[in-house]
N, C-alpha and C. Protein backbone atom coordinates (compact mmCIF):
# COMPACT_ATOMS: atom_id res chain seq x y z
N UNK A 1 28.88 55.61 0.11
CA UNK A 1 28.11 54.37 0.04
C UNK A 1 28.83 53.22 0.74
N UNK A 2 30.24 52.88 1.15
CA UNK A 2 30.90 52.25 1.25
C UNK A 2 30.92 51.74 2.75
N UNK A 3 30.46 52.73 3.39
CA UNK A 3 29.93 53.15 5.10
C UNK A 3 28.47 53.47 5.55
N UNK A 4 27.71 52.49 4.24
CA UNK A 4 26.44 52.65 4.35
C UNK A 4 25.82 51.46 4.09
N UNK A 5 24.95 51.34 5.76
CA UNK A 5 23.79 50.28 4.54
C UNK A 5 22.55 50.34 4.81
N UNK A 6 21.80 49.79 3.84
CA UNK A 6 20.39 49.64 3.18
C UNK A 6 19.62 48.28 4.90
N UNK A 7 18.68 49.33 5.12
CA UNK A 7 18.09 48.22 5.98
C UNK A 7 16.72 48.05 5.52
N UNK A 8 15.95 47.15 4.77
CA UNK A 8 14.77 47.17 4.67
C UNK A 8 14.09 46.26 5.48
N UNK A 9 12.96 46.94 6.10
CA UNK A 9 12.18 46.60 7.06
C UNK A 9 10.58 45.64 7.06
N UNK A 10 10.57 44.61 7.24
CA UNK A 10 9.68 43.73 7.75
C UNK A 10 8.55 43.79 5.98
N UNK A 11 9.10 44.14 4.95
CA UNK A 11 8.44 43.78 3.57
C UNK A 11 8.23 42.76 3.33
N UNK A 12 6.57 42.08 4.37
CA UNK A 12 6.22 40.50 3.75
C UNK A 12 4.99 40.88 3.94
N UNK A 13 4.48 39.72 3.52
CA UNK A 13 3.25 39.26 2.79
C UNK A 13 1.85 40.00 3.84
N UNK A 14 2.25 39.22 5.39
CA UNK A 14 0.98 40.23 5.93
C UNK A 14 0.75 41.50 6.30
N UNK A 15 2.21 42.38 5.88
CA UNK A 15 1.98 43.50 6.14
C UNK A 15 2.02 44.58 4.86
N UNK A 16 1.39 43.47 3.53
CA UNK A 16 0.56 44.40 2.14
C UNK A 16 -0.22 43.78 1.90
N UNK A 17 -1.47 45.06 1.09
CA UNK A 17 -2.62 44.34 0.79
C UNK A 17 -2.54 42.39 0.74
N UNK A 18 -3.98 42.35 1.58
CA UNK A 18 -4.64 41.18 1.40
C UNK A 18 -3.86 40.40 3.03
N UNK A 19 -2.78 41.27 3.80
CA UNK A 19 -2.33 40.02 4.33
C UNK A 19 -3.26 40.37 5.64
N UNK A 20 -2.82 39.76 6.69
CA UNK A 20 -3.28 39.74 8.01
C UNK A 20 -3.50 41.05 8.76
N UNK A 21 -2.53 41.93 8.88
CA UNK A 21 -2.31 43.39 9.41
C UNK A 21 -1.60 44.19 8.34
N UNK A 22 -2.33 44.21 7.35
CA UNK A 22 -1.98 44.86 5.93
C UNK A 22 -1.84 46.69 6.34
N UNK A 23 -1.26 47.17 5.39
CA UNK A 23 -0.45 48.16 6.09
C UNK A 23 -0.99 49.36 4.47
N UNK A 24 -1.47 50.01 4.60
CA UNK A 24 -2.56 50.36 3.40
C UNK A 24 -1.16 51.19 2.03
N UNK A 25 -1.16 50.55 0.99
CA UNK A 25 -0.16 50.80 0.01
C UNK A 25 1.28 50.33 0.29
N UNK A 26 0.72 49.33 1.29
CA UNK A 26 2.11 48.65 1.55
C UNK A 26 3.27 47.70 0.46
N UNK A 27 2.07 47.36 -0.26
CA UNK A 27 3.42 46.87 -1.58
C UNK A 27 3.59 47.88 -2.55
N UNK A 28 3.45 49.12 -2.42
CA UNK A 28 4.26 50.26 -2.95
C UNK A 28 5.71 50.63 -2.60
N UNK A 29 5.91 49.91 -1.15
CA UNK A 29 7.29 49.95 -0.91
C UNK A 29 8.23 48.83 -1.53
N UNK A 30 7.76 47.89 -2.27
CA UNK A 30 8.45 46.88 -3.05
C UNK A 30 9.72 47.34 -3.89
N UNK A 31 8.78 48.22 -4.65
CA UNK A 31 9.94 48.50 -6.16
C UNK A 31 10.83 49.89 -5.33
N UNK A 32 10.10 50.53 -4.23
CA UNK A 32 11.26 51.69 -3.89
C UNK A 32 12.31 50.93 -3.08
N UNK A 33 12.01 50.11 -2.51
CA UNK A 33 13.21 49.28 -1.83
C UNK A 33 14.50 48.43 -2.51
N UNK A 34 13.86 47.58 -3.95
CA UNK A 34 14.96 47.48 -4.86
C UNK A 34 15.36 48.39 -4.96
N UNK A 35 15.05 49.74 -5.80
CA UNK A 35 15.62 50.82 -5.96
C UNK A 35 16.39 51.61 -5.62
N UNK A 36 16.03 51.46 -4.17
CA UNK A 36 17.47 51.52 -3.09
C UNK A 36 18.55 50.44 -2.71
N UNK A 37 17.94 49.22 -3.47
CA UNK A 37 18.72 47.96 -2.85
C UNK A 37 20.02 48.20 -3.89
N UNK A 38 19.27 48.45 -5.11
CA UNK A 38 20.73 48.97 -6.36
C UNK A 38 21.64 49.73 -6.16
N UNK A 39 21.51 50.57 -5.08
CA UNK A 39 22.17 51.92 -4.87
C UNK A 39 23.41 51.78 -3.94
N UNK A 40 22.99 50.42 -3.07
CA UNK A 40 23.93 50.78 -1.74
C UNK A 40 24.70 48.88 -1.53
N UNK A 41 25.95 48.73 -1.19
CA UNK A 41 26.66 47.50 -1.86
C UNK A 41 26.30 46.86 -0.70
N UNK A 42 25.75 46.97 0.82
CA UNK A 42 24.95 46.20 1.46
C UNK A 42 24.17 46.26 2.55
N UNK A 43 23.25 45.30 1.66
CA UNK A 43 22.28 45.17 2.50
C UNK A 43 21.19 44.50 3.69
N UNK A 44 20.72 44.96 4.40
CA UNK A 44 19.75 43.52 5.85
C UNK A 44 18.73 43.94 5.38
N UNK A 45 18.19 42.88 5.55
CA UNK A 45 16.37 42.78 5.78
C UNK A 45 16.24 42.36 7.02
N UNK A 46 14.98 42.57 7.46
CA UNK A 46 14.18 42.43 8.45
C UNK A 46 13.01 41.37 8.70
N UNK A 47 12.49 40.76 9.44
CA UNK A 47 11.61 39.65 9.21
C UNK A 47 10.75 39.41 10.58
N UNK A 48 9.69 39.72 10.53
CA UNK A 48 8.89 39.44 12.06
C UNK A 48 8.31 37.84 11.55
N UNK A 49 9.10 37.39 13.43
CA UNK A 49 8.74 35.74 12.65
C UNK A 49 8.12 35.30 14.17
N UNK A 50 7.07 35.52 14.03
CA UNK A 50 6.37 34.92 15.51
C UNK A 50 5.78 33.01 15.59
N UNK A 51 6.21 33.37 17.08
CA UNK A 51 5.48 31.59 17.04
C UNK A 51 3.90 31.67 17.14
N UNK A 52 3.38 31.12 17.01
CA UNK A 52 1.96 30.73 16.69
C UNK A 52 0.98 31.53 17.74
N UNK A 53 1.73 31.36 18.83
CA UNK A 53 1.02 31.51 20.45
C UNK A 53 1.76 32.87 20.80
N UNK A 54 1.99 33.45 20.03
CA UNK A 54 3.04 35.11 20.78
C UNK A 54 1.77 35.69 21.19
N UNK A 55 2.66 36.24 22.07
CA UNK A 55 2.19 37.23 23.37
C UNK A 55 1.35 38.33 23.05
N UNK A 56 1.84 38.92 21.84
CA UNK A 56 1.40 40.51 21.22
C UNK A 56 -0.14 39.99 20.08
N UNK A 57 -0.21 38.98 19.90
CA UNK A 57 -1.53 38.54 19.16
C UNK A 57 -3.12 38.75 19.98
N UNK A 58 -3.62 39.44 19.71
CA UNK A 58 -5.02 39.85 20.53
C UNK A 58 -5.77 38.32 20.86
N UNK A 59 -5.79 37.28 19.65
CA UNK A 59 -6.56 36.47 20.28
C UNK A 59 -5.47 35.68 21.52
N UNK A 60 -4.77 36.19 22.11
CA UNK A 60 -4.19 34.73 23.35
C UNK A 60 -4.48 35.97 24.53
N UNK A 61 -5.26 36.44 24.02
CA UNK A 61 -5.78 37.60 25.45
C UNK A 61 -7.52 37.61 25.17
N UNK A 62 -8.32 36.62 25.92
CA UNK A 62 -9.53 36.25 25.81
C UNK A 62 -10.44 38.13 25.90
N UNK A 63 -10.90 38.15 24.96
CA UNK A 63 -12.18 39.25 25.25
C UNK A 63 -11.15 40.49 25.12
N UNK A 64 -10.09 40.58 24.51
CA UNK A 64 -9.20 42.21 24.07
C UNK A 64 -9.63 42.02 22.76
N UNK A 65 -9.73 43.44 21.97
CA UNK A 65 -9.90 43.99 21.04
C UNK A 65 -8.67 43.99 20.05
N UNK A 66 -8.99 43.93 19.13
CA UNK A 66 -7.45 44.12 17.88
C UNK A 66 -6.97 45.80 18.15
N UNK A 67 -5.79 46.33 18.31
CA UNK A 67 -5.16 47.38 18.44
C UNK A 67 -5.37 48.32 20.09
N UNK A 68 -6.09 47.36 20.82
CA UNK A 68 -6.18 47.12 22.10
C UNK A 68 -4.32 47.14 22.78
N UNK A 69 -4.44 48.40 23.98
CA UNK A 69 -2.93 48.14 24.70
C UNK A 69 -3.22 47.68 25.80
N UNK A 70 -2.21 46.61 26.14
CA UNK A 70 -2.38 45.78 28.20
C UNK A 70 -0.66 46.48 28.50
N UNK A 71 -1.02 46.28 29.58
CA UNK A 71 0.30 46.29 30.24
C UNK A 71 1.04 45.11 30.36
N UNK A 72 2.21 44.97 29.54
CA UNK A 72 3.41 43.52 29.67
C UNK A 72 4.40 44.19 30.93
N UNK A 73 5.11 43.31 31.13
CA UNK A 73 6.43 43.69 32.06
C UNK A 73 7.30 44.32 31.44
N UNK A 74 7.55 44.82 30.07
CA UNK A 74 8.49 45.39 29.22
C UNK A 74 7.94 46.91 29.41
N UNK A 75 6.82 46.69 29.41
CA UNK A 75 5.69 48.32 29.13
C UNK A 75 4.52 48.05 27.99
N UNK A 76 3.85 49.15 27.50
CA UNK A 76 2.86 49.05 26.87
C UNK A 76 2.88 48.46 26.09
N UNK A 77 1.76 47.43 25.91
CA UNK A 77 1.82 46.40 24.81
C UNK A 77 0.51 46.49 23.61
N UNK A 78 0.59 46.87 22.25
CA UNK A 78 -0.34 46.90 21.18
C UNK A 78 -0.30 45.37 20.96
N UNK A 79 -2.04 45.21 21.15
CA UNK A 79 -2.26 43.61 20.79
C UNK A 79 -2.74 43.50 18.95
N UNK A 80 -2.60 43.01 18.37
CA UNK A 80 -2.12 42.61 17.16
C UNK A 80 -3.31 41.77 16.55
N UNK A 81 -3.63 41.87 15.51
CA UNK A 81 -4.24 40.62 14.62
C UNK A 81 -2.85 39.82 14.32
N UNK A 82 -3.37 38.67 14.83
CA UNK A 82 -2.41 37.40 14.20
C UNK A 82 -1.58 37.72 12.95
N UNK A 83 -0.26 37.56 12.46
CA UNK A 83 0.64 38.15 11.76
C UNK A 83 1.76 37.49 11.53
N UNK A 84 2.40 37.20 10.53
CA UNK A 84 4.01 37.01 10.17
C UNK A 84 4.08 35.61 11.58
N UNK A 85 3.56 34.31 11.45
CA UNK A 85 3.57 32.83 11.81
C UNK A 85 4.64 32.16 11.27
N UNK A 86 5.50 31.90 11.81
CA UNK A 86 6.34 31.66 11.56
C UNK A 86 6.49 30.12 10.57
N UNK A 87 7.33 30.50 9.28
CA UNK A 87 6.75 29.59 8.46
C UNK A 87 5.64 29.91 7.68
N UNK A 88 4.49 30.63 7.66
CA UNK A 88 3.46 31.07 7.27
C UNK A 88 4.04 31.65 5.64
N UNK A 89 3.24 31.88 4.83
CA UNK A 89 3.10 32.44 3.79
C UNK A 89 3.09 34.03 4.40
N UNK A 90 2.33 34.61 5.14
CA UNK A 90 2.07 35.60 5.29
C UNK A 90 3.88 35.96 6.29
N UNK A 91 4.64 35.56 6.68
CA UNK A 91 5.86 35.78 7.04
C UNK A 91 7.01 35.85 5.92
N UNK A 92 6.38 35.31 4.70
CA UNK A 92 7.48 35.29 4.17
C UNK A 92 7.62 36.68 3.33
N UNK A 93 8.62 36.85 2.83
CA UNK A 93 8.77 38.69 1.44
C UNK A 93 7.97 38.27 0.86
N UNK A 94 7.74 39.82 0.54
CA UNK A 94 6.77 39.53 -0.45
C UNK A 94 7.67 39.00 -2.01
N UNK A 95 7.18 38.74 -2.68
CA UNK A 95 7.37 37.52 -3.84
C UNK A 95 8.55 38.87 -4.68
N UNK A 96 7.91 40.13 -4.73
CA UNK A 96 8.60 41.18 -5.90
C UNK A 96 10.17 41.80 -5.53
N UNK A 97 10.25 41.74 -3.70
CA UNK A 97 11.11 42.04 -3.31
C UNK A 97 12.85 41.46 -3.38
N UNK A 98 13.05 42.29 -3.78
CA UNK A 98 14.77 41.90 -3.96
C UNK A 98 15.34 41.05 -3.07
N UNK A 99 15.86 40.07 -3.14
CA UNK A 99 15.88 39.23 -1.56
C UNK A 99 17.35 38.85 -1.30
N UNK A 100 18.74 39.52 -2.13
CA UNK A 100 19.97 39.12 -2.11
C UNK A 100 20.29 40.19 -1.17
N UNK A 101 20.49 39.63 0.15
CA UNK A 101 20.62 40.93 1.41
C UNK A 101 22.03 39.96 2.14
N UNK A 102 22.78 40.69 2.69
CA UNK A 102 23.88 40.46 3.42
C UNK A 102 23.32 39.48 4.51
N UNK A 103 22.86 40.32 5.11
CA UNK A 103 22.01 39.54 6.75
C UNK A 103 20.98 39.65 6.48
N UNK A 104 19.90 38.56 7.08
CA UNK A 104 18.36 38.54 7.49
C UNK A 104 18.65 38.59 9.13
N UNK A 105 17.60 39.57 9.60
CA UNK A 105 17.31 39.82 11.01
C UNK A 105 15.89 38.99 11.27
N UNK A 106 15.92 37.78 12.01
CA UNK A 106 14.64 37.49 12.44
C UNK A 106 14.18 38.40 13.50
N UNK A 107 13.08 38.62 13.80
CA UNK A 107 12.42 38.97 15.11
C UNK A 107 11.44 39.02 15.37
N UNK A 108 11.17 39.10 17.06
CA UNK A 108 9.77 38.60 17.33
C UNK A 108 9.19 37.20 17.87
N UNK A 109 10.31 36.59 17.92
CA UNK A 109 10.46 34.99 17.50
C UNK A 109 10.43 34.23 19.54
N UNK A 110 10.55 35.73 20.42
CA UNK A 110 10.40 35.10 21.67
C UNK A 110 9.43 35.01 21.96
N UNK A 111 8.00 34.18 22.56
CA UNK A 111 6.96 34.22 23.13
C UNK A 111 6.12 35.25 23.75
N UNK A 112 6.66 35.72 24.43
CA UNK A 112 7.17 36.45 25.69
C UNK A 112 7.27 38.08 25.37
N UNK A 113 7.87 38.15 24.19
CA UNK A 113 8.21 40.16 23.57
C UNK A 113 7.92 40.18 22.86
N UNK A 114 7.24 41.32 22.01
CA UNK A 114 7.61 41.69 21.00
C UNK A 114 8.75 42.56 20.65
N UNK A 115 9.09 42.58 19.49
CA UNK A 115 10.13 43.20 18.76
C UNK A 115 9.60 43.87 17.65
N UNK A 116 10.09 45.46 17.82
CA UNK A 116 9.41 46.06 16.57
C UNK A 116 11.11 46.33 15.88
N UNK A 117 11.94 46.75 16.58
CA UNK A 117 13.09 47.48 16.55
C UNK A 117 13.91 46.42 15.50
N UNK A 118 15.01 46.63 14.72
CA UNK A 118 15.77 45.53 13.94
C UNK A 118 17.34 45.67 15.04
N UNK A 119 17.55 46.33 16.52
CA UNK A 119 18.17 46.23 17.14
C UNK A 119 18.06 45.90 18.51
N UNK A 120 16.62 45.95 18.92
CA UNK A 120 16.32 44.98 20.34
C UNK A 120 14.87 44.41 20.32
N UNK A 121 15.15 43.76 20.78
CA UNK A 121 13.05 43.34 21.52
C UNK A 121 13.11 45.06 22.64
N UNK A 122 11.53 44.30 22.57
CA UNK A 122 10.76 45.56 23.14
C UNK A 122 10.97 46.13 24.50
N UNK A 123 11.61 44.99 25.01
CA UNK A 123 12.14 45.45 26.21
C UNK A 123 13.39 46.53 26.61
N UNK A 124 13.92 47.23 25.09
CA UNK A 124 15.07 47.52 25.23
C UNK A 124 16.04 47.41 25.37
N UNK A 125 16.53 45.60 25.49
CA UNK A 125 18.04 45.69 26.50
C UNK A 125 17.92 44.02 26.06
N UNK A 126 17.42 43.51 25.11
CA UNK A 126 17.82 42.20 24.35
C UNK A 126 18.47 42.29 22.89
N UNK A 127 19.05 42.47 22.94
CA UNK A 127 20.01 43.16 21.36
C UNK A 127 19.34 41.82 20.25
N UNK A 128 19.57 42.20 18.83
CA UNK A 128 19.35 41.15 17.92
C UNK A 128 20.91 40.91 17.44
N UNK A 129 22.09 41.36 17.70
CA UNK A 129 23.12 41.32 17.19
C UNK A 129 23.45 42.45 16.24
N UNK A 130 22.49 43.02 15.44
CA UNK A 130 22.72 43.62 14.47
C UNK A 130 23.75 45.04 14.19
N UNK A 131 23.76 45.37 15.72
CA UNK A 131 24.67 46.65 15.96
C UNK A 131 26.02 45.91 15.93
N UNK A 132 26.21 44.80 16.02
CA UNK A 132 27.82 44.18 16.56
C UNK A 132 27.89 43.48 15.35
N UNK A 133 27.42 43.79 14.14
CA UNK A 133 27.49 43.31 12.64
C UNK A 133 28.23 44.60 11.83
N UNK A 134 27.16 45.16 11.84
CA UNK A 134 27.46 46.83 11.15
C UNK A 134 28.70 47.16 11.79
N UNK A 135 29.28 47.48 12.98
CA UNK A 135 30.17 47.96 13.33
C UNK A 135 31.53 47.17 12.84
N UNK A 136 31.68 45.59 13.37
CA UNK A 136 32.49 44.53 12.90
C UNK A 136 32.57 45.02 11.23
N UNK A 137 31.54 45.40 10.19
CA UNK A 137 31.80 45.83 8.96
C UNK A 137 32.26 47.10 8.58
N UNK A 138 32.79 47.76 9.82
CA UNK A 138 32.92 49.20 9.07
C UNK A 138 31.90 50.20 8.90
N UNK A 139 30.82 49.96 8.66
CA UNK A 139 29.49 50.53 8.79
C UNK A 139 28.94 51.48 9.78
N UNK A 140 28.75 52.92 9.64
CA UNK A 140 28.44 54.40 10.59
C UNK A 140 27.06 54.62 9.91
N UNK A 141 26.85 54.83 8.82
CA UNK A 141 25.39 54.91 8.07
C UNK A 141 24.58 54.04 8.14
N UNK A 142 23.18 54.68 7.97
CA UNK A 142 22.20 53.67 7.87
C UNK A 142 20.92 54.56 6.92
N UNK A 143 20.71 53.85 6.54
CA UNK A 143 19.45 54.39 4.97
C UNK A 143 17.99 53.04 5.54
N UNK A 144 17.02 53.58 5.99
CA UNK A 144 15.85 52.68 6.15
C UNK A 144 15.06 53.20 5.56
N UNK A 145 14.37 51.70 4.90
CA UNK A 145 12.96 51.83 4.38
C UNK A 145 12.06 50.74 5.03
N UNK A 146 10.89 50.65 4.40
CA UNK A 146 9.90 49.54 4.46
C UNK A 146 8.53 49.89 5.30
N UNK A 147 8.17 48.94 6.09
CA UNK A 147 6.98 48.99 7.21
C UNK A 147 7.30 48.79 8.66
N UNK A 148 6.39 49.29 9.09
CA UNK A 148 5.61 50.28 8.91
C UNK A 148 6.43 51.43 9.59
N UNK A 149 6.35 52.67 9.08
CA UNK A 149 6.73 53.97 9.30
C UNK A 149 7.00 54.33 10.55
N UNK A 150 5.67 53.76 11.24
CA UNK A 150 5.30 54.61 12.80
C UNK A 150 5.59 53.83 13.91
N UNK A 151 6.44 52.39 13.42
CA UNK A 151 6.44 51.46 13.86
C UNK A 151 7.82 50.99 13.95
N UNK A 152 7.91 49.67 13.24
CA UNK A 152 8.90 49.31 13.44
C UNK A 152 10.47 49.79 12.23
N UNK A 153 9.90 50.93 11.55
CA UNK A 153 10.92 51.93 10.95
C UNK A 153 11.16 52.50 12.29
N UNK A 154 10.53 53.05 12.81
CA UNK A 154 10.55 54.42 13.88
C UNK A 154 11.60 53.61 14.71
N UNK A 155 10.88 52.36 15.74
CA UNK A 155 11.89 51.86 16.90
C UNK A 155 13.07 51.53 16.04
N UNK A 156 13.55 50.83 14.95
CA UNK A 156 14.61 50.64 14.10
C UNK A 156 15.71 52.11 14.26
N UNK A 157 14.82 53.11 13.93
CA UNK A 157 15.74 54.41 13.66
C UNK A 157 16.10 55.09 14.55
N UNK A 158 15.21 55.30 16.20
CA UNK A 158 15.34 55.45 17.28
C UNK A 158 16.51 55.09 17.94
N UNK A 159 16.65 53.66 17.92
CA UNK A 159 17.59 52.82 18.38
C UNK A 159 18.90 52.81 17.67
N UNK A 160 19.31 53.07 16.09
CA UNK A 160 20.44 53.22 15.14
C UNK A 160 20.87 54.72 15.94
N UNK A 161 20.17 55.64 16.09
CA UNK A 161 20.40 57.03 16.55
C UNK A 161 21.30 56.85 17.52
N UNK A 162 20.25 56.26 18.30
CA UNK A 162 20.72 56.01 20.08
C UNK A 162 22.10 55.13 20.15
N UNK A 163 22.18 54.42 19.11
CA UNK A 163 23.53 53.82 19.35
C UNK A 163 24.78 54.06 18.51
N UNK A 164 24.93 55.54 18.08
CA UNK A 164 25.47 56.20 17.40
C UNK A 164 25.64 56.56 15.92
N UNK A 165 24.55 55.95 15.21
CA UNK A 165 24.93 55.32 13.62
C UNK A 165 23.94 56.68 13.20
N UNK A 166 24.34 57.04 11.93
CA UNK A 166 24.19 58.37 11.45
C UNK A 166 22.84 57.84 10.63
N UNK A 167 21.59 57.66 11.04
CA UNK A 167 20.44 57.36 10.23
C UNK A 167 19.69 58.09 9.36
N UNK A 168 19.18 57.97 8.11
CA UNK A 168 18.38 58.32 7.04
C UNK A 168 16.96 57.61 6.86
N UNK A 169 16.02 57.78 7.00
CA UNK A 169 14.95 57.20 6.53
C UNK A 169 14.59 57.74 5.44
N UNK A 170 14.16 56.90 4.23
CA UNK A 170 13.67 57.29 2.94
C UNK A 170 12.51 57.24 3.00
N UNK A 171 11.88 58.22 3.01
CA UNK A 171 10.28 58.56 3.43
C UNK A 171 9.42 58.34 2.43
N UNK A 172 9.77 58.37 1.74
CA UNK A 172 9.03 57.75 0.43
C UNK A 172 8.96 56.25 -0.03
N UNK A 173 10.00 55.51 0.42
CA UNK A 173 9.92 54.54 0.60
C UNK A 173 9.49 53.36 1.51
N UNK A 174 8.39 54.18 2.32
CA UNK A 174 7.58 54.05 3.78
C UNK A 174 6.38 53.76 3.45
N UNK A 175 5.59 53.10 4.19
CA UNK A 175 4.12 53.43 4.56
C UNK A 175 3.92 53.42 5.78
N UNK A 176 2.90 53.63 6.56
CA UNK A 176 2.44 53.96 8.03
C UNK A 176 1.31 53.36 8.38
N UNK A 177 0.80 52.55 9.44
CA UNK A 177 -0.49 52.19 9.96
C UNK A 177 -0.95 53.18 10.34
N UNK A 178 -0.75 54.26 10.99
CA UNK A 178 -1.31 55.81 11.39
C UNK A 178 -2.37 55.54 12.27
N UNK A 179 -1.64 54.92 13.72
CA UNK A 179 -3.13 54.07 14.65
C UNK A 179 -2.99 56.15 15.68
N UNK A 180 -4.34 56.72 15.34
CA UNK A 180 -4.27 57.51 16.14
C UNK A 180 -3.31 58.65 16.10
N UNK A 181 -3.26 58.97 15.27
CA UNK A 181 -2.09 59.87 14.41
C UNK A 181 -0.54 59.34 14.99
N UNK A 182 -0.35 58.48 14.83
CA UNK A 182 1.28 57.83 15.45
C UNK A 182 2.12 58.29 14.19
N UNK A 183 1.65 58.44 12.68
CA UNK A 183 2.46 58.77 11.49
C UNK A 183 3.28 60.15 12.29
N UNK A 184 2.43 60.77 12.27
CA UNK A 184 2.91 62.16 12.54
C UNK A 184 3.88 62.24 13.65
N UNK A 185 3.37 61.44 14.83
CA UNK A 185 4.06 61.57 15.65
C UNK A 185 5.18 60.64 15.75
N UNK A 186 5.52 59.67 15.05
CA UNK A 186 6.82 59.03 14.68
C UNK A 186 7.60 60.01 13.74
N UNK A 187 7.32 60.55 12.98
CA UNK A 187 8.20 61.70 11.77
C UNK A 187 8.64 62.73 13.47
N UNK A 188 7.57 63.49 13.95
CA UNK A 188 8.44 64.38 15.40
C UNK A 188 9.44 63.48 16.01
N UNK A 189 8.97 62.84 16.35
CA UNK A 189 10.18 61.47 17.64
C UNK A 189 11.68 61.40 16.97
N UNK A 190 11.44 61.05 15.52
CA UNK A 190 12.39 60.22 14.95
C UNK A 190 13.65 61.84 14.63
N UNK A 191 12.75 62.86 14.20
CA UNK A 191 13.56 64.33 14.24
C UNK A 191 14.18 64.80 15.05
N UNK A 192 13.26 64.55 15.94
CA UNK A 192 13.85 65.21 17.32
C UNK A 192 15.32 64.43 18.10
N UNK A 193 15.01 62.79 17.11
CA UNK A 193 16.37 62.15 17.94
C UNK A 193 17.46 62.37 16.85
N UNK A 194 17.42 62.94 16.01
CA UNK A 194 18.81 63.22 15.03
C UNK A 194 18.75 62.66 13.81
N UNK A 195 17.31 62.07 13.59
CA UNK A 195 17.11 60.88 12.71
C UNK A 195 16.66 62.07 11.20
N UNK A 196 17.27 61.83 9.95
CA UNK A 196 16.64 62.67 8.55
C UNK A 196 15.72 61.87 7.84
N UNK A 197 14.47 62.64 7.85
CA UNK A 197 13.37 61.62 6.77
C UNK A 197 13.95 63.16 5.60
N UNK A 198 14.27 61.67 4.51
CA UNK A 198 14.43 62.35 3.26
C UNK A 198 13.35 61.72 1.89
N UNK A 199 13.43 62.33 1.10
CA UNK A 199 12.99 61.71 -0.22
C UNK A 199 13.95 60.62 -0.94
N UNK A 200 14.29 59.82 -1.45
CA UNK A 200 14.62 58.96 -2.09
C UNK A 200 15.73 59.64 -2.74
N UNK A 201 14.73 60.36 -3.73
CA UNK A 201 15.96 61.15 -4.79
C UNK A 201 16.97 62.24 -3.79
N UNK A 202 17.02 62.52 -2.49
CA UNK A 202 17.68 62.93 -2.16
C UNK A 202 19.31 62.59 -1.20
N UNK A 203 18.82 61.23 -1.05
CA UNK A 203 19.74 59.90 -0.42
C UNK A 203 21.08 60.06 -1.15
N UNK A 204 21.82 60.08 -0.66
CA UNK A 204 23.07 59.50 -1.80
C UNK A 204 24.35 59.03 -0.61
């Protein structure tokens, strides 16, 4: 545990019931995320904090559809129902969630990218700092939960892989938007890169 930490992922308001791009049984990951928050001595959260006018929001693209992809200069871009406004109610945790975390990771917060990853914008090659935290702490493990699964768990765990850190996702402590079977095919991606989806009770 000592070489491990707890990353919970983007657990606010518009992404469980009722919010903006609600994420279906998404505040079911509330109480499994304390649950893990007890377990492991530290922990980051995650936080998509967009400005008003971001890039990835369907309405600042006249006549695109919600879950509509354009081409950005980064690569494929999923356009978004409006989400996590920075400042917004719908950006902030949700109210049940454990909120005594080592680091908060903002992201999302450039105009210009999105950021699904809790270690770069979307472009790949803008770091959030967070790898040059964990390491500065001693830290080789990583245990993720939260939202969404197929999403910004997946680029989160992708990227911990890719930059050597021994990753766990607690799969039970997940939910998934599942745009087009992406669930499924984030659980293959994330296997295939070295990444373990486990059960909860099997974490230690």
């Amino acid at each position: 545990m000592a070489e491990t930490a707890l990353i919970i992922i983007d657990v606010q308001n518009d992404f469980c019931p009722g919010g903006a791009l609600a994420v279906g049984e998404g505040d079911e990951t509330v109480s499994a995320a304390n649950a893990l928050a007890a377990r492991f001595p530290l922990r980051v959260l995650t936080q998509d904090w967009h400005p008003a006018d971001h890039f990835s929001f369907v309405d600042a693209h006249p006549g695109a559809i919600p879950f509509s992809e354009i081409e950005a200069p980064y690569g494929r871009q999923t356009l978004w129902p409006r989400h996590c406004v920075q400042g917004s109610h719908g950006a902030a945790f949700h109210y049940g969630l454990r909120q005594d975390a080592d680091l908060i990771i903002r992201k999302g917060f450039r105009r210009e990218i999105d950021s699904y990853s809790a270690f770069f914008e979307n472009d790949r090659e803008t770091p959030t700092g967070l790898s040059g935290y964990l390491r500065e702490r001693g830290l080789s493990r990583l245990v993720l939960c939260g939202l969404a699964l197929d999403f910004c768990v997946k680029f989160s765990a992708l990227d911990g892989a890719r930059l050597g850190f021994d990753v766990t996702v607690a799969e039970d402590a997940c939910r998934a938007i599942d745009l087009n079977g992406s669930a499924e095919a984030a659980r293959v991606e994330m296997r295939g890169a070295g990444v373990r989806l486990k059960p909860m009770a099997e974490i230690s």
